[in-house]
Protein backbone atom coordinates (compact mmCIF):
# COMPACT_ATOMS: atom_id res chain seq x y z
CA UNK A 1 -4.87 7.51 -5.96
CA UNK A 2 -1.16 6.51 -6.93
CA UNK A 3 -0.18 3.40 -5.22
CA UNK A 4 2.73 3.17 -2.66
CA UNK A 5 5.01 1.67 -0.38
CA UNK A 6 3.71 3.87 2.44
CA UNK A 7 0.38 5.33 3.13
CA UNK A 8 -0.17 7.28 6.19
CA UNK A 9 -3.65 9.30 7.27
CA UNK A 10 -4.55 10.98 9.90
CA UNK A 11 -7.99 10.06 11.35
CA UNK A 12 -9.15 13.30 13.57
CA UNK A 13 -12.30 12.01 14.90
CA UNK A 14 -11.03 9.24 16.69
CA UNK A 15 -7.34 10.59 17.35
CA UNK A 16 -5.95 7.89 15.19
CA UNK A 17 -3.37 7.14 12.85
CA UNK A 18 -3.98 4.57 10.01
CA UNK A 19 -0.23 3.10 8.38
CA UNK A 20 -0.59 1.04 5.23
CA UNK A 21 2.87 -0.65 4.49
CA UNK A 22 3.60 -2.77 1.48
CA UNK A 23 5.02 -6.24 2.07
CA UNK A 24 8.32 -6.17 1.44
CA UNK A 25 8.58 -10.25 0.59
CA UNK A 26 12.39 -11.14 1.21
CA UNK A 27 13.93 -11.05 -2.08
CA UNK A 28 17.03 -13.13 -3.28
CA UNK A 29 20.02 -10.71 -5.14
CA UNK A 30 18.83 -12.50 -8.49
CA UNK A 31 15.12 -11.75 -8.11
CA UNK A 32 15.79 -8.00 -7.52
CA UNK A 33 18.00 -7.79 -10.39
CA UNK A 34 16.31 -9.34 -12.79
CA UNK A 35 12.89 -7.04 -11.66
CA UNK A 36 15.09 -3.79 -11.96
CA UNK A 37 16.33 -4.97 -15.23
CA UNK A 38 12.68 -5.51 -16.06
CA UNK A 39 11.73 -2.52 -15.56
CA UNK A 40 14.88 -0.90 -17.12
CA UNK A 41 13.87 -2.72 -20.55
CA UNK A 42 10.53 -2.28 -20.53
CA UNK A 43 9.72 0.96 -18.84
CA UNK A 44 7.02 1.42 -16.45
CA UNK A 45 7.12 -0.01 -12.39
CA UNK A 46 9.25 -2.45 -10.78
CA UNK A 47 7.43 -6.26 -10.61
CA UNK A 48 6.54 -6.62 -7.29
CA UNK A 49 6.18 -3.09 -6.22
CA UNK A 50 3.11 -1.65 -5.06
CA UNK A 51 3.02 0.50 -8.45
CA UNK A 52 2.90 -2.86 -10.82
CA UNK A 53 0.75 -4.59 -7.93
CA UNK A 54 -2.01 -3.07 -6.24
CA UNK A 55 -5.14 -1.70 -8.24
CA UNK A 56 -5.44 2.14 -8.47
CA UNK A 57 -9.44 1.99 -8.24
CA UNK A 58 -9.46 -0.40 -5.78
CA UNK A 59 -6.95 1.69 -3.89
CA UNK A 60 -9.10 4.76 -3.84
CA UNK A 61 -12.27 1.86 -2.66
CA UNK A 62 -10.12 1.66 0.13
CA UNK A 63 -8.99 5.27 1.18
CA UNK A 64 -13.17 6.22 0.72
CA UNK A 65 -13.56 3.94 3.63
CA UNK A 66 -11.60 5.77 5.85
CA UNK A 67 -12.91 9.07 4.72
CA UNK A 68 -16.16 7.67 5.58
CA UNK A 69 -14.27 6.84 9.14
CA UNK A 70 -15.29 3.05 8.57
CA UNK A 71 -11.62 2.00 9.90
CA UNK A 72 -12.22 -1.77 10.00
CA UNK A 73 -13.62 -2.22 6.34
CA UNK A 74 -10.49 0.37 4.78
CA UNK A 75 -8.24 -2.18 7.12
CA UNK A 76 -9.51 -4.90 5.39
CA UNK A 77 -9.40 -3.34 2.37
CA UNK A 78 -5.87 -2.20 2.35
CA UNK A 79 -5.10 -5.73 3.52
CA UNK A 80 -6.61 -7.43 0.80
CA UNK A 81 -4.76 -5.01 -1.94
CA UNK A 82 -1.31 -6.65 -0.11
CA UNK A 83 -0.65 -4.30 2.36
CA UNK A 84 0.85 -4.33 6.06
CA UNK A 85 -1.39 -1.90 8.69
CA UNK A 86 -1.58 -0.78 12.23
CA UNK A 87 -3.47 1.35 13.68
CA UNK A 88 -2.32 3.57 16.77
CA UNK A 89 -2.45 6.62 18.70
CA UNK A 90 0.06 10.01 17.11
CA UNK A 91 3.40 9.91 18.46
């Protein structure tokens, strides 16, 4: 699975909705620049994105958990990989 900013799944079982947000870390106007121009020079994703960050295999450890409806270890899991997530009922 492709890392990204925003993961969203829909757990029917239990009625649920599992979020995974990256961490946007406040950035100063230098530090984004000098990422985008990183990226513009070298190809590839952005330093500091989920792309350049998080581990694709690990990812997919992570989404297997909550196919296997084990919410707690995939919410630790997606934590650990850097991400942001909640938990709640559809709106």
């Amino acid at each position: 699975m492709t890392p990204r900013s925003d993961h969203r799944f829909f757990l029917p079982r239990h009625g649920l909705v599992f979020e995974a947000s990256w961490r946007r870390p406040a950035r100063t106007v230098r530090s984004w620049v000098r990422a985008h121009l990183h990226a513009l020079a070298f190809g590839g994703p952005i330093p500091g994105s989920p792309e350049h960050d998080v581990d694709p295999v690990a990812l997919t450890a992570a989404v297997e958990l909550l196919e296997e409806q084990d919410i707690d270890a995939a919410a630790m899991a997606f934590t650990d990989l850097g991400y942001v997530v909640q938990v709640h009922a559809p709106r």
